[in-house]
Protein backbone atom coordinates (compact mmCIF):
# COMPACT_ATOMS: atom_id res chain seq x y z
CA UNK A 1 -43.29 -7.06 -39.24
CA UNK A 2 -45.07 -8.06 -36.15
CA UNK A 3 -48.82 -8.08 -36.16
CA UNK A 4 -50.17 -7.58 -32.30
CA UNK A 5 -54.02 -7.99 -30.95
CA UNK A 6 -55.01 -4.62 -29.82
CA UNK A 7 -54.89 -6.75 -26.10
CA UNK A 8 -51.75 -7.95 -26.99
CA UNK A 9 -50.43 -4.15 -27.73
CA UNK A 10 -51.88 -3.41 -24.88
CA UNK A 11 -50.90 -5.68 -22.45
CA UNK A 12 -47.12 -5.44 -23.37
CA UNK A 13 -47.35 -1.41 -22.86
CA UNK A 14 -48.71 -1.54 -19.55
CA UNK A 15 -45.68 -3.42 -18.51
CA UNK A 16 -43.37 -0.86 -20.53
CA UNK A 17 -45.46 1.97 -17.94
CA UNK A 18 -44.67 -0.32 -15.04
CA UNK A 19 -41.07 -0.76 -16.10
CA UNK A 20 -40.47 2.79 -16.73
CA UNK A 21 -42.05 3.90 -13.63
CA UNK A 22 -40.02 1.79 -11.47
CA UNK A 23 -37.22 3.51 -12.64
CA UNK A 24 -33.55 1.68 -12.21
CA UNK A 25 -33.11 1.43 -15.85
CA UNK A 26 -29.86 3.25 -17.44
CA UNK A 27 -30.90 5.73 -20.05
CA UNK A 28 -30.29 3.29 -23.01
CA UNK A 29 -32.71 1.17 -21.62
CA UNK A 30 -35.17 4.04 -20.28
CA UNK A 31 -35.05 5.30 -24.48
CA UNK A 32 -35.58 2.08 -25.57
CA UNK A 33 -38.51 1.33 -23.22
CA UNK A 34 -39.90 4.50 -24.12
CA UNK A 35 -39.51 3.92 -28.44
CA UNK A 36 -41.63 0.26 -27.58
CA UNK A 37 -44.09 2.06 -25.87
CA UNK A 38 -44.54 4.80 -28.84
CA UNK A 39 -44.57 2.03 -31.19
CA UNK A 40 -47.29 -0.36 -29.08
CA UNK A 41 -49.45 3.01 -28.16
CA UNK A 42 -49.58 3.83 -32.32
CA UNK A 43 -50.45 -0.03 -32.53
CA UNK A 44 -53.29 0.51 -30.14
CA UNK A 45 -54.63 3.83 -31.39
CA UNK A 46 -54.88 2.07 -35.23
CA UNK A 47 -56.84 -0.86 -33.26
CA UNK A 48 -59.14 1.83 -32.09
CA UNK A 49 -59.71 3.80 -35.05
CA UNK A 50 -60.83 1.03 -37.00
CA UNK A 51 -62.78 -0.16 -34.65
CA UNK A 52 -64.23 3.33 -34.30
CA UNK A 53 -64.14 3.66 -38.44
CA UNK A 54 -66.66 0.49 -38.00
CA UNK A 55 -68.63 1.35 -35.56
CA UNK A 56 -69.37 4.52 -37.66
CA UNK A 57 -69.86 2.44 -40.80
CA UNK A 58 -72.52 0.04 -39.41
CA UNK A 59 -74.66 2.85 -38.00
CA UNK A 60 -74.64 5.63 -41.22
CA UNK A 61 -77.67 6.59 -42.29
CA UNK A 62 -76.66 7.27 -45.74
């Protein structure tokens, strides 16, 4: 299983956006495009709720 830096995750969707915008691509490669982008935006999001899960940790007044 791959393990991607949030920037990394990042990085590589903005290129599936610029690819998919561009348009040219047949529909196989459109639907794939699209399922890497799904898959690096989920990749992202669990970057950011950690980082949001820590955030929340380290200033809890408990």
């Amino acid at each position: 299983m791959e393990e991607l830096s949030y920037e990394q995750a990042r990085a590589e969707l903005a290129g599936v956006v610029e690819k998919l915008e561009a348009g040219g691509a047949t529909l196989e490669e459109s639907l794939a495009l699209w399922e890497r982008g799904e898959h690096l935006a989920s990749v992202c999001q669990r970057w950011l709720d950690g980082a949001r899960a820590r955030l929340d940790a380290a200033t809890s007044t408990d």
